[in-house]
C-alpha atoms as a PDB file:
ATOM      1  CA  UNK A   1       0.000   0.000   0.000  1.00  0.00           C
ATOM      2  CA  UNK A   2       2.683   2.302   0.981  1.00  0.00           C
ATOM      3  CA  UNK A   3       4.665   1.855  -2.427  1.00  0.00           C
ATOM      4  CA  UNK A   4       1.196   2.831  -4.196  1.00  0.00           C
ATOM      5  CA  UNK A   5       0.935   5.646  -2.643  1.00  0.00           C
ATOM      6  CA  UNK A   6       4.503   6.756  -3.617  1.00  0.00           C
ATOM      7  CA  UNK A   7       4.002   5.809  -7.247  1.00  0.00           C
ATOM      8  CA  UNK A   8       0.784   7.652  -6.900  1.00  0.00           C
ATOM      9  CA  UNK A   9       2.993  11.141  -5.519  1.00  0.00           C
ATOM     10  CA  UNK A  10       5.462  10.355  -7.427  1.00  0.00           C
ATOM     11  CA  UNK A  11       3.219  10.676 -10.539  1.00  0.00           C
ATOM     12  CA  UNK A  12       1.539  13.677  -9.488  1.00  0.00           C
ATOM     13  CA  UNK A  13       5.303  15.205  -9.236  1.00  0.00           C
ATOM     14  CA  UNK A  14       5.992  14.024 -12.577  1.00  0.00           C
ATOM     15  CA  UNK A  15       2.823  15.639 -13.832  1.00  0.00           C
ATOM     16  CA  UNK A  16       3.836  19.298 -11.699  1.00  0.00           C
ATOM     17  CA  UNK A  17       7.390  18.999 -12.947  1.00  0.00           C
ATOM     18  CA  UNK A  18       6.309  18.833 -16.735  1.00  0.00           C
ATOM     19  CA  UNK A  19       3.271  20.366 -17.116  1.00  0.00           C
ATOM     20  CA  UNK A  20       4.858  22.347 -19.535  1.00  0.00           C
ATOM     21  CA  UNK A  21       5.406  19.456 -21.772  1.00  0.00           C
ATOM     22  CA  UNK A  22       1.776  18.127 -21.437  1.00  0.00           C
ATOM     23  CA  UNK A  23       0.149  21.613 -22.119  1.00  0.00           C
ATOM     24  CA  UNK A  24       2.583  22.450 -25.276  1.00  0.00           C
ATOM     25  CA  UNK A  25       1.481  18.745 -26.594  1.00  0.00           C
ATOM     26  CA  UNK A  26      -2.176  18.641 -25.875  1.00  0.00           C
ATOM     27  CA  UNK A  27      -2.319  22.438 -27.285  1.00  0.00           C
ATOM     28  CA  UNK A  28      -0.409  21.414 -30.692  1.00  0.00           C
ATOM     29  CA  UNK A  29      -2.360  18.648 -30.804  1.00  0.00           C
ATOM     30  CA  UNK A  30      -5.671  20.854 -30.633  1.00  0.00           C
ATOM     31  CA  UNK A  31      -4.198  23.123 -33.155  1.00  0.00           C
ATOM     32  CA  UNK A  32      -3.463  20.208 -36.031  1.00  0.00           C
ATOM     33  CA  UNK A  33      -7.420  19.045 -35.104  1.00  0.00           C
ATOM     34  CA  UNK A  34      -8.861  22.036 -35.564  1.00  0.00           C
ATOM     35  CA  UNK A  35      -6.632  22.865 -38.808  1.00  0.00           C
ATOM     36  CA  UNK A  36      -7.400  19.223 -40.074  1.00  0.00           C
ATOM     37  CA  UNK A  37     -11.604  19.574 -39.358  1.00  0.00           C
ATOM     38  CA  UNK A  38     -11.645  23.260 -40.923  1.00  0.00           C
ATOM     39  CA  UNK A  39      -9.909  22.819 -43.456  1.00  0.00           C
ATOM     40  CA  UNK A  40      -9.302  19.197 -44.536  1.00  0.00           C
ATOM     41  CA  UNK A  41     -12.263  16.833 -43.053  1.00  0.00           C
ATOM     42  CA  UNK A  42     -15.153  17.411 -45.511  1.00  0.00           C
ATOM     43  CA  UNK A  43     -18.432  16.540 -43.315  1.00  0.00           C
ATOM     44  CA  UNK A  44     -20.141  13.696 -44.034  1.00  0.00           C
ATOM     45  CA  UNK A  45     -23.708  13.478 -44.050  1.00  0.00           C
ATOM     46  CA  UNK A  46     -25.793  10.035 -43.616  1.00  0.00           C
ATOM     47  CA  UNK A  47     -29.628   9.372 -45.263  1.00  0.00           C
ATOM     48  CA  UNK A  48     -31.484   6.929 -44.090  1.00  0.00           C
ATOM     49  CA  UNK A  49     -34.923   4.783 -45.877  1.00  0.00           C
ATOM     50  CA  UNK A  50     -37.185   2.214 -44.064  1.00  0.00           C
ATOM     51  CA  UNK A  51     -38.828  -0.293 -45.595  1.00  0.00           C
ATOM     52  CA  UNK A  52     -41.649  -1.981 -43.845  1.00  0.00           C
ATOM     53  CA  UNK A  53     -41.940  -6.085 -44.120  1.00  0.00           C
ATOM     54  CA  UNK A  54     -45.273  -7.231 -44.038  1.00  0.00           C
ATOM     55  CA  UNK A  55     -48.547  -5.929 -42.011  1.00  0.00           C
ATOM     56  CA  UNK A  56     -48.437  -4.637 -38.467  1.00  0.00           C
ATOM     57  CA  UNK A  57     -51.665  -5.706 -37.736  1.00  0.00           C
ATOM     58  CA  UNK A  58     -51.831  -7.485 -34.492  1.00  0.00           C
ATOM     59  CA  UNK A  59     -54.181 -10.179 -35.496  1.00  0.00           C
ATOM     60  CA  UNK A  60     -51.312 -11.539 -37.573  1.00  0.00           C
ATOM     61  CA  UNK A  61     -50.714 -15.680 -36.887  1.00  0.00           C
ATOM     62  CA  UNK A  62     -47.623 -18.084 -36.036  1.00  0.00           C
ATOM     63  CA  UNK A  63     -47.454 -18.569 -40.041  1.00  0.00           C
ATOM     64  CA  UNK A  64     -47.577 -15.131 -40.596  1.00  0.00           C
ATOM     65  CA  UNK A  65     -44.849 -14.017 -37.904  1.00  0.00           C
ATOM     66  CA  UNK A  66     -42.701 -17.220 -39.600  1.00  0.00           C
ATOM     67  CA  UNK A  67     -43.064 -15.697 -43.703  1.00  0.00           C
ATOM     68  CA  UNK A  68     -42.369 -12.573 -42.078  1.00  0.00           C
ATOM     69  CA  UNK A  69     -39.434 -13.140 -40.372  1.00  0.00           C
ATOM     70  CA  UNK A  70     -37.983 -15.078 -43.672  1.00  0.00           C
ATOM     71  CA  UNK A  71     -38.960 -11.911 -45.999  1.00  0.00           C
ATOM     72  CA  UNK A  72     -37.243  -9.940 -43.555  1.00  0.00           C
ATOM     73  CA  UNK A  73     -33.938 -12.383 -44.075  1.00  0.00           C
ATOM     74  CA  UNK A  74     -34.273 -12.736 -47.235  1.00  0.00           C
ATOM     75  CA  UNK A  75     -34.793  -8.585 -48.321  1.00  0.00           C
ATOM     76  CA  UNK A  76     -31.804  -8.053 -46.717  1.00  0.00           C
ATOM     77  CA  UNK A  77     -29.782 -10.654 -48.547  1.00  0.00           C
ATOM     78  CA  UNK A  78     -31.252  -9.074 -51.436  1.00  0.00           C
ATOM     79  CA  UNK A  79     -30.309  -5.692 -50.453  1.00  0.00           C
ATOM     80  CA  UNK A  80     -26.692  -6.512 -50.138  1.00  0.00           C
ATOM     81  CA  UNK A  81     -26.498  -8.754 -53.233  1.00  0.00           C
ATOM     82  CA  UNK A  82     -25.509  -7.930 -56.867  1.00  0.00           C
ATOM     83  CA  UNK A  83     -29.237  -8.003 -58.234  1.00  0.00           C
ATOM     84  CA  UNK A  84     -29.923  -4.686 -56.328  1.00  0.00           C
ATOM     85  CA  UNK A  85     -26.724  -3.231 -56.306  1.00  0.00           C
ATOM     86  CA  UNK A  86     -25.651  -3.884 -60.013  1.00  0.00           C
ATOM     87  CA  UNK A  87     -28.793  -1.776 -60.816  1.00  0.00           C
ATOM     88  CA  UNK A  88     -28.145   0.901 -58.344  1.00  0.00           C
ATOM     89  CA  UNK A  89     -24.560   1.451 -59.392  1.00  0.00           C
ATOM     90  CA  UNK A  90     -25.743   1.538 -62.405  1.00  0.00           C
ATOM     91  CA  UNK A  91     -28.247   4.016 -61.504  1.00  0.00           C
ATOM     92  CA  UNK A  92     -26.135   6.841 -59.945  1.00  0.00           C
ATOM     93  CA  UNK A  93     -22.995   6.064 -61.888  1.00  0.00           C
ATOM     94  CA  UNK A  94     -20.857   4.829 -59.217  1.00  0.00           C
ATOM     95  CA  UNK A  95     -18.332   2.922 -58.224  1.00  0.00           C
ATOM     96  CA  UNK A  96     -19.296  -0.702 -56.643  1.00  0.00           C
ATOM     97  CA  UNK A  97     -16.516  -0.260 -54.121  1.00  0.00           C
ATOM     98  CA  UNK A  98     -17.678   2.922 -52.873  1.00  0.00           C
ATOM     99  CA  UNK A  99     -21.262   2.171 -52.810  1.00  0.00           C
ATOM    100  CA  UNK A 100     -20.565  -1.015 -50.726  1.00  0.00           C
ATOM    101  CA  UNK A 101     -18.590   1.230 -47.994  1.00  0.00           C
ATOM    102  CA  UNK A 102     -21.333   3.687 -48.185  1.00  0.00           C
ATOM    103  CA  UNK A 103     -24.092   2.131 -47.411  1.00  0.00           C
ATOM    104  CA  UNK A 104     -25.373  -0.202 -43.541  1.00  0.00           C
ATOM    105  CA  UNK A 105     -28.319  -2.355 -43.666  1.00  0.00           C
ATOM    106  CA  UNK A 106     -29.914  -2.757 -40.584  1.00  0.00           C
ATOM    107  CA  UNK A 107     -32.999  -4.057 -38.347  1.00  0.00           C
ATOM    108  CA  UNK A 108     -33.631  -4.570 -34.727  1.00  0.00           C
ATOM    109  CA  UNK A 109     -34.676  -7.820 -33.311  1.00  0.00           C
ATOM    110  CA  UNK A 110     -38.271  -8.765 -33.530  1.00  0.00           C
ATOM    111  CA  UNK A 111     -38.435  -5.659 -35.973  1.00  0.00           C
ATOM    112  CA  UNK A 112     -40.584  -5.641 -39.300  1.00  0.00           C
ATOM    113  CA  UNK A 113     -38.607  -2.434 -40.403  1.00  0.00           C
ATOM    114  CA  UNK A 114     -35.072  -2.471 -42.127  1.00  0.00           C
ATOM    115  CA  UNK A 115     -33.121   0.885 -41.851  1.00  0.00           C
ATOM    116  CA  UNK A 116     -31.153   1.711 -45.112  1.00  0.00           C
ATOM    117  CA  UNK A 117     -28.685   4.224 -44.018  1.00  0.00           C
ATOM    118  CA  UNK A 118     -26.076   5.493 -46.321  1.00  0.00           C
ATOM    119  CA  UNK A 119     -23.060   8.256 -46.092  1.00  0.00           C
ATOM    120  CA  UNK A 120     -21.363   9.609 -48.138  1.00  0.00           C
ATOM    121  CA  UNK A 121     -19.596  13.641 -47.965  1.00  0.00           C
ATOM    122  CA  UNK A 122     -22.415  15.172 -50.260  1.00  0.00           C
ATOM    123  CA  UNK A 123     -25.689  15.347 -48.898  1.00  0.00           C
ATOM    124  CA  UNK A 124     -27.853  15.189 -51.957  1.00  0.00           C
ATOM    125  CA  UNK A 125     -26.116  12.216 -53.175  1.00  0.00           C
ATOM    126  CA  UNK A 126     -26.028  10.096 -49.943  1.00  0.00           C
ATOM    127  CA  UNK A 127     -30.068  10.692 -50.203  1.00  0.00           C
ATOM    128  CA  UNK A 128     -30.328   9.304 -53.578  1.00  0.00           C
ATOM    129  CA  UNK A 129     -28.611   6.327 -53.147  1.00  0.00           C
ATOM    130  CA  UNK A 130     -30.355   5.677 -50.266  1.00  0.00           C
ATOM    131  CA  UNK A 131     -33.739   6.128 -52.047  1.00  0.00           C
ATOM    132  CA  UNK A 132     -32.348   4.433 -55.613  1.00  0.00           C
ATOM    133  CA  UNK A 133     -31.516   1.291 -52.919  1.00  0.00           C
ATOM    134  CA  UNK A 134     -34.878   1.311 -51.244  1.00  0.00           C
ATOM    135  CA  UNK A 135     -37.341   1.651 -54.559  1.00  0.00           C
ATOM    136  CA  UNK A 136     -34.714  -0.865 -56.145  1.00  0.00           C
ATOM    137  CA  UNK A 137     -35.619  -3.699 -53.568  1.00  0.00           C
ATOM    138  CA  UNK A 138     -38.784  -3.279 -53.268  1.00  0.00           C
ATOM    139  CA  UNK A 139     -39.255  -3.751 -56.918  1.00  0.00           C
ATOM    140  CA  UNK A 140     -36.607  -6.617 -57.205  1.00  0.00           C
ATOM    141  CA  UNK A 141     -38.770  -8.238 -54.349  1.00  0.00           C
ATOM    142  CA  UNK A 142     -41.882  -7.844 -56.331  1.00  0.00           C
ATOM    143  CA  UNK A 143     -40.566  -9.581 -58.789  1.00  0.00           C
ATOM    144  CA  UNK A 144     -38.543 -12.188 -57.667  1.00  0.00           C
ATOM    145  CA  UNK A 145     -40.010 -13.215 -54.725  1.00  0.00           C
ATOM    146  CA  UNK A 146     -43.435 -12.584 -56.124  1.00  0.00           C
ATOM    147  CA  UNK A 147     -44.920 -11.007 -52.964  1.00  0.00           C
ATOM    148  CA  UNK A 148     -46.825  -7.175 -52.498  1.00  0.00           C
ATOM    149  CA  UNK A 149     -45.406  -6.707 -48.262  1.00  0.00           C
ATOM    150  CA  UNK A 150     -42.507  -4.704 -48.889  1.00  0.00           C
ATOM    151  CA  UNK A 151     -43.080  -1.289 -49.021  1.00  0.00           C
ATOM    152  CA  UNK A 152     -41.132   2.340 -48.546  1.00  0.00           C
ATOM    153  CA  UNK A 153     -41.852   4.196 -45.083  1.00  0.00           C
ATOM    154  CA  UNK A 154     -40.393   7.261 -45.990  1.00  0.00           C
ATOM    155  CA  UNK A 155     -41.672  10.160 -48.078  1.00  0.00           C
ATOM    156  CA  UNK A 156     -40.156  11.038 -51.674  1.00  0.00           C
ATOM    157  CA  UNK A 157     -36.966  12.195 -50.396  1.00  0.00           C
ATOM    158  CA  UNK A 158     -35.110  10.298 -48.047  1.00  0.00           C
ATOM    159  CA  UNK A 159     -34.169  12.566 -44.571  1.00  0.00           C
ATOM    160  CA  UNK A 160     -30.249  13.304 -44.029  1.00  0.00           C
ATOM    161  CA  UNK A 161     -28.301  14.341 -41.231  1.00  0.00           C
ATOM    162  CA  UNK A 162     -24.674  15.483 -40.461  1.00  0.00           C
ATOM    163  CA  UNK A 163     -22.061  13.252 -38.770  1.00  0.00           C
ATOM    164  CA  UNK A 164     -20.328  14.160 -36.102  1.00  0.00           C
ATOM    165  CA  UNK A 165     -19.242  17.960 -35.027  1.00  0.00           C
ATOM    166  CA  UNK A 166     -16.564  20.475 -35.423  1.00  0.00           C
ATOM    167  CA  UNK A 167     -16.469  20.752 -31.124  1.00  0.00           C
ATOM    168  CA  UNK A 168     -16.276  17.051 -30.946  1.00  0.00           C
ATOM    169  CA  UNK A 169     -13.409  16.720 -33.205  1.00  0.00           C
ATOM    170  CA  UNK A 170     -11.499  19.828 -30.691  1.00  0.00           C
ATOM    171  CA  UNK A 171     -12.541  17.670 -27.728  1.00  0.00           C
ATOM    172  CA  UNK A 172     -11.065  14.245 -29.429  1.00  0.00           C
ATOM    173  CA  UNK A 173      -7.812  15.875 -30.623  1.00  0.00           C
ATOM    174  CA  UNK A 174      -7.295  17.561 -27.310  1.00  0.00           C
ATOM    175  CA  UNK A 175      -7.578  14.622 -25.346  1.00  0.00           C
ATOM    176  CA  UNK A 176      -5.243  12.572 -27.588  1.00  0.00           C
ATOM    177  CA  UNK A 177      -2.987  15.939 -26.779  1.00  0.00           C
ATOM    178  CA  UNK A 178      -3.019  15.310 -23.113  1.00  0.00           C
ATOM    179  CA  UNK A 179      -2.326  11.863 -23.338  1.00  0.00           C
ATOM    180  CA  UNK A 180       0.335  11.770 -25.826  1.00  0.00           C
ATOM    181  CA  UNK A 181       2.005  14.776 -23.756  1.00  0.00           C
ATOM    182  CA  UNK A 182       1.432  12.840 -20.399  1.00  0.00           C
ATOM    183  CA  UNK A 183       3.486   9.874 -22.397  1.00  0.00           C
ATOM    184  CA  UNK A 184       5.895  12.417 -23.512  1.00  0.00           C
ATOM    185  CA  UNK A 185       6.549  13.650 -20.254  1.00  0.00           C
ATOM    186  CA  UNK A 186       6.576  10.187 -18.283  1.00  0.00           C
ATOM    187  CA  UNK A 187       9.870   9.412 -21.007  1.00  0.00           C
ATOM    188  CA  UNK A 188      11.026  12.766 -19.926  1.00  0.00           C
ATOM    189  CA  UNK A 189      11.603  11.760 -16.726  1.00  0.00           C
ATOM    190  CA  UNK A 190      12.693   8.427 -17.429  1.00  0.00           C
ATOM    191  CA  UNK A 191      15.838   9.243 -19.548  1.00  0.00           C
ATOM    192  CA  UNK A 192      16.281  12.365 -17.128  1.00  0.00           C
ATOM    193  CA  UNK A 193      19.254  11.464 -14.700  1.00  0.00           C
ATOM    194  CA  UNK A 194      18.806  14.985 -12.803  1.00  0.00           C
ATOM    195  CA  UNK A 195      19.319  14.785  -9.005  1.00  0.00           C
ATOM    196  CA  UNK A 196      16.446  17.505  -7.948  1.00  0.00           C
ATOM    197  CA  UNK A 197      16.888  16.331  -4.087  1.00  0.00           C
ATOM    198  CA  UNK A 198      17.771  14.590  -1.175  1.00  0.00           C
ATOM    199  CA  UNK A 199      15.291  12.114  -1.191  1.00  0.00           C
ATOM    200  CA  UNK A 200      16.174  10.814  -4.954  1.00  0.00           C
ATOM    201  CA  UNK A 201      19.487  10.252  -3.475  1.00  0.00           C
ATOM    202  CA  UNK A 202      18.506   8.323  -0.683  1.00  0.00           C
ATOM    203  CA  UNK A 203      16.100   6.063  -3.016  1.00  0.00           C
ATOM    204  CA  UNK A 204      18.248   5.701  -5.968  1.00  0.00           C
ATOM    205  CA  UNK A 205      21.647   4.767  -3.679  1.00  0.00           C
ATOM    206  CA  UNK A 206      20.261   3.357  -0.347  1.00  0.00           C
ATOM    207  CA  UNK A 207      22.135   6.335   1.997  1.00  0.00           C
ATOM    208  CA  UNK A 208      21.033   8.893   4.168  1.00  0.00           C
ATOM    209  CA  UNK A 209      21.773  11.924   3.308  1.00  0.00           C
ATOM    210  CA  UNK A 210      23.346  13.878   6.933  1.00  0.00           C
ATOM    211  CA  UNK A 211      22.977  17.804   5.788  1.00  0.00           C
ATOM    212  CA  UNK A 212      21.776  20.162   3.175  1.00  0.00           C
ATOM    213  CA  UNK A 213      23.026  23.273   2.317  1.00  0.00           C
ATOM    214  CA  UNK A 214      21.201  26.212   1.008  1.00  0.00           C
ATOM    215  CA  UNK A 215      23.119  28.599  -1.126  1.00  0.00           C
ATOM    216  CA  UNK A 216      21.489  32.018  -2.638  1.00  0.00           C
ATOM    217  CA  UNK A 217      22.844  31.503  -5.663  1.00  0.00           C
ATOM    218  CA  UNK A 218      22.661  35.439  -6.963  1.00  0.00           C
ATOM    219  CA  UNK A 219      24.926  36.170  -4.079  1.00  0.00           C
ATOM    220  CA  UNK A 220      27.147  33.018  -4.802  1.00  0.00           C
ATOM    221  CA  UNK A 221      27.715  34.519  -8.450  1.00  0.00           C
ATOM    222  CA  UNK A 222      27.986  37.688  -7.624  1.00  0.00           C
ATOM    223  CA  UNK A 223      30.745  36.412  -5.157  1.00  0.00           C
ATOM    224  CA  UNK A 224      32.043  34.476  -7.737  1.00  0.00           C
ATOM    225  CA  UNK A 225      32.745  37.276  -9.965  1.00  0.00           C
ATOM    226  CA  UNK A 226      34.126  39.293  -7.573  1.00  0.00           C
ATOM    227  CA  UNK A 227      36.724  36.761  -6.972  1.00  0.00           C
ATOM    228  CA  UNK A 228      37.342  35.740 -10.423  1.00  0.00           C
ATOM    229  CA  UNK A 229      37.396  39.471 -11.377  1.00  0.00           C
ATOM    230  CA  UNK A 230      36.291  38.875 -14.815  1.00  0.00           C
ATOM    231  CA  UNK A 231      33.397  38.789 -16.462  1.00  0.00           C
ATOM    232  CA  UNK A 232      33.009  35.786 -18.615  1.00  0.00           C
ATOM    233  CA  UNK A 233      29.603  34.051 -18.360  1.00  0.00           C
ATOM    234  CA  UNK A 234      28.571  32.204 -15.764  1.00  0.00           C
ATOM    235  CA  UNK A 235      26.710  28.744 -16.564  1.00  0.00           C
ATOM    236  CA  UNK A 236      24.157  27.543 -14.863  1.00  0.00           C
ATOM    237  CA  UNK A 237      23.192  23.940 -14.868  1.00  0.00           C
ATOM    238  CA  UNK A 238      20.598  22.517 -12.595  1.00  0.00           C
ATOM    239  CA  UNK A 239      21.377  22.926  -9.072  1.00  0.00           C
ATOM    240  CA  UNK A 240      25.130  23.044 -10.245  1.00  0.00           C
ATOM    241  CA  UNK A 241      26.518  26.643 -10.481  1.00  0.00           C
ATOM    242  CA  UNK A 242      30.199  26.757 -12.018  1.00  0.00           C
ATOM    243  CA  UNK A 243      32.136  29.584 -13.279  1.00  0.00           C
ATOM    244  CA  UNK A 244      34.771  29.944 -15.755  1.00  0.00           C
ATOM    245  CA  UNK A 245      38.479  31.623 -15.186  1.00  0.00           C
ATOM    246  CA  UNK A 246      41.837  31.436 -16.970  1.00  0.00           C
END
């Protein structure tokens, strides 16, 4: 318990000691966010559709719960398949690769609804793919599956709404900041082999120290100078004050 608590002050002294280090970081890292999200981050908006499988009438039976649930499997293997997506590509005129990353199929367990919800950086466009996807399967379905329970929730135009924030990008990058400067500093003090007192003597050699001794060092280099009576400059390193004489 005891050692905890001295690896606990002893990284609160860390942290006083370079504080310096962990506000210049976490500060340069807040700059490069905020540079990067004005400037370079386009914002990306997401649309979502919802298509509706089968009735939600309550009166609906066992059978009708069981051809739900496999319409419900089955439009969403149709959603993510070729049939659909070779059309919709087609469509909009673009890329298969893209469209795949775009776009997130989902529904929520003993759901009727599927959630089509694509992104994409320009707002317009991530609504009509999302509505090209939605009137696609529901037509595809139609067709191939023969059946008239899939419908479109949504009006004409698919809604859309920005991801993410401009504050919450500033709060992310200065986080990272702090941490990478509280990393920064803890290395700091590892490869530092400054002896700032008598108790880092004590733990890093195993003696007691007998006496310390307090010197004002603006009257010890005054003194200095007076003795040395020159004035070349005086260094001073650390708790270490030397001075230089021919």
């Amino acid at each position: 318990m005891g050692d905890e608590i001295m690896d606990i002050k002893s990284f609160i002294l860390v942290m006083k000691n370079r504080f310096a280090t962990i506000l210049l970081t976490a500060v340069i890292m807040f700059g490069i966010s905020a540079v990067a999200t004005l400037f370079f981050i386009k914002p990306t908006y997401e649309a979502n559709e919802y298509l509706l499988i089968g009735s939600l009438k309550n009166e609906e039976t066992v059978a009708d719960t069981q051809r739900v649930n496999r319409m419900l499997a089955s439009t969403m293997d149709l959603i993510n398949s070729s049939v659909v997506l070779d059309q919709v590509q087609q469509t909009m005129e673009i890329d298969k690769e893209e469209l795949l990353k775009s776009i997130a199929i989902k529904n929520n367990q003993n759901s009727q609804i599927i959630n089509i919800s694509v992104r994409n950086e320009d707002s317009e466009k991530a609504s009509l793919i999302a509505t090209t996807i939605a009137k696609t399967t529901v037509r595809q379905v139609n067709e191939l599956l023969n059946v008239n329970d899939v419908e479109v929730l949504n009006k004409a135009e698919s809604d859309f709404e920005k991801v993410g924030s401009i504050q919450v990008n500033l709060a992310i990058g200065f986080a990272v900041g702090l941490l990478v400067g509280i990393g920064l500093a803890m290395l700091r003090e590892y490869f530092d082999d400054t002896v700032r007192n008598y108790h880092e003597i004590e733990s890093d050699l195993g003696l007691s120290v007998l006496g310390e001794i307090t010197i004002n060092e603006k009257k010890y280099l005054r003194k200095v100078k007076r003795q040395s009576g020159k004035s070349e400059p005086i260094k001073e390193n650390g708790g270490n004050i030397s001075a230089q004489s021919n």
